[in-house]
C-alpha atoms as a PDB file:
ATOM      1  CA  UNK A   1       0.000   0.000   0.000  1.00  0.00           C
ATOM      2  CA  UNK A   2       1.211   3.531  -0.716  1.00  0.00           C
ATOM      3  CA  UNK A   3       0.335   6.430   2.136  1.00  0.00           C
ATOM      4  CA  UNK A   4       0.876   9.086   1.510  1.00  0.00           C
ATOM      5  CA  UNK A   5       1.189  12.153   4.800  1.00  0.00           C
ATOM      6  CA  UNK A   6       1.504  15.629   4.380  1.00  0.00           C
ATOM      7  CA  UNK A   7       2.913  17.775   7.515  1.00  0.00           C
ATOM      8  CA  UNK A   8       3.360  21.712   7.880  1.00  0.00           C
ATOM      9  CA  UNK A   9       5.718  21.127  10.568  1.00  0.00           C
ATOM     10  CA  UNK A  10       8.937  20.881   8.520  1.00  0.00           C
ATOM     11  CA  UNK A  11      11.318  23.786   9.891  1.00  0.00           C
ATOM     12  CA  UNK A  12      14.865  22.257   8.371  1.00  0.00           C
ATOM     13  CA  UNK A  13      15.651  19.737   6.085  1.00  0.00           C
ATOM     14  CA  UNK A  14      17.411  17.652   8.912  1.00  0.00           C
ATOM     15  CA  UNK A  15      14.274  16.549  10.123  1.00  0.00           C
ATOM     16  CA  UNK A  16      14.174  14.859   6.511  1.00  0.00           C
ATOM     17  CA  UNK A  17      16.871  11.980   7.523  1.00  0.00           C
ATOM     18  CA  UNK A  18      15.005  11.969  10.828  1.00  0.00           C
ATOM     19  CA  UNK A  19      11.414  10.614   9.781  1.00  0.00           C
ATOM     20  CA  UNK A  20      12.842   8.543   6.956  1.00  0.00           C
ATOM     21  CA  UNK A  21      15.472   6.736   9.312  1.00  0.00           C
ATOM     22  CA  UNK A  22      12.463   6.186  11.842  1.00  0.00           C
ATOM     23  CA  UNK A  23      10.005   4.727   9.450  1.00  0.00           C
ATOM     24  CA  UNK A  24      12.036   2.909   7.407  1.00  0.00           C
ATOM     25  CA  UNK A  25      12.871   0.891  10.875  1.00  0.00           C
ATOM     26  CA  UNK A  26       8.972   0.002  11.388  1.00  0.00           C
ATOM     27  CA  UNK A  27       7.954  -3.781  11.089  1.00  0.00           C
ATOM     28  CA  UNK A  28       6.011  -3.817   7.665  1.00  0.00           C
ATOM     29  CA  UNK A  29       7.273  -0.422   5.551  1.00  0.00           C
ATOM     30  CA  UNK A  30       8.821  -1.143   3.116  1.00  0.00           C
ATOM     31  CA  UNK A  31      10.147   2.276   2.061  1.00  0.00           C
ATOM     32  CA  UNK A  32       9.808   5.863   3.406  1.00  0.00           C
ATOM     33  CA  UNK A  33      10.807   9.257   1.462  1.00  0.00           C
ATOM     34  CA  UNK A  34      10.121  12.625   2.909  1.00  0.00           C
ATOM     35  CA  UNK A  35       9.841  15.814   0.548  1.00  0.00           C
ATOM     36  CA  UNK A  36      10.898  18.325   2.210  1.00  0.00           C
ATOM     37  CA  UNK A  37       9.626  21.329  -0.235  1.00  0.00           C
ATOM     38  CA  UNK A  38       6.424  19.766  -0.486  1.00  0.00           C
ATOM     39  CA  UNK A  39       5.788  18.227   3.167  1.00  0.00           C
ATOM     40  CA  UNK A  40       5.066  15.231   1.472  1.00  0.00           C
ATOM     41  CA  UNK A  41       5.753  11.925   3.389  1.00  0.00           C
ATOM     42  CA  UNK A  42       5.241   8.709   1.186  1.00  0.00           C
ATOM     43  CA  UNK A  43       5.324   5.619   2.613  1.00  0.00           C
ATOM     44  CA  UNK A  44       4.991   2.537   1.104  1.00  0.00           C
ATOM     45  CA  UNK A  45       4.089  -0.402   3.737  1.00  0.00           C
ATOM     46  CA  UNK A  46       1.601  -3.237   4.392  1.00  0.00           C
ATOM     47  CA  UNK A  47      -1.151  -2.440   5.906  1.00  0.00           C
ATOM     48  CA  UNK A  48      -1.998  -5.297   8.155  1.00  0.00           C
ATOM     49  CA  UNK A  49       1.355  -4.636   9.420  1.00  0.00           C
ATOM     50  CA  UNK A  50       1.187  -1.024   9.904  1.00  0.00           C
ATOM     51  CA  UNK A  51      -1.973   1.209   9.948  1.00  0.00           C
ATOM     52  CA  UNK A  52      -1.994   4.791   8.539  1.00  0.00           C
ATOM     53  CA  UNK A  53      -2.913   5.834  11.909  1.00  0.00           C
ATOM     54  CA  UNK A  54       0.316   3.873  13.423  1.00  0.00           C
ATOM     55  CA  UNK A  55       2.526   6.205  10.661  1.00  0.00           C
ATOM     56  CA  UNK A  56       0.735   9.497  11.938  1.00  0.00           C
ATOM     57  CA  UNK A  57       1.718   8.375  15.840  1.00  0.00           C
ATOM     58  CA  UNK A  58       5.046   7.348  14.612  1.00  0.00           C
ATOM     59  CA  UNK A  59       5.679  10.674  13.089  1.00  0.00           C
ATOM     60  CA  UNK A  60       3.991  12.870  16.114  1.00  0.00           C
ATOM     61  CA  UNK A  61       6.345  10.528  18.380  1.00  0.00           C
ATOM     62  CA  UNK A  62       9.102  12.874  16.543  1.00  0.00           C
ATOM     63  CA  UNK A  63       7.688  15.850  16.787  1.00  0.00           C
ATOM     64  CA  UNK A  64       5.714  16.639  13.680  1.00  0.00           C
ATOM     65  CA  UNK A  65       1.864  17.053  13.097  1.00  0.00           C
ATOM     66  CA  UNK A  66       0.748  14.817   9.815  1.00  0.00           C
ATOM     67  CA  UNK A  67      -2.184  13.756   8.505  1.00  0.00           C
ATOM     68  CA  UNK A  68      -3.300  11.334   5.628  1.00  0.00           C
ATOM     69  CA  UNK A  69      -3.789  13.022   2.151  1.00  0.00           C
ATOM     70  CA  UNK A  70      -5.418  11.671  -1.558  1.00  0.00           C
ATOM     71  CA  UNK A  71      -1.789  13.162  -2.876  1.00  0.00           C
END
């Protein structure tokens, strides 16, 4: 399944490496990109593994507000 997030939050681009190196350690994604410009997060993960919702936590756990977005 493809998710994709969007945040406002995004102050620098270090907090790029940040989410990506979080989610990318989460039982059942398979890959995570941030864009910074955009404050786009895409994941791609299975979704009986990991629920949108669990992404949105995981990312507030850091420190950003995200939600789920169409695109």
């Amino acid at each position: 399944m493809r998710t994709i997030l969007r945040s406002k939050d995004f102050s620098c681009p270090s907090c790029v490496s940040k989410i990506e190196t979080d989610l990318n350690r989460v039982d059942g994604v398979e890959q995570a990109k941030v864009h910074f410009s955009t404050g786009r997060i895409e994941v791609h993960h299975d979704a009986d593994a990991v629920s949108v919702n669990d992404l949105v936590e995981r990312v507030r756990k850091l420190g950003y507000e995200s939600s789920p977005s169409p695109f």
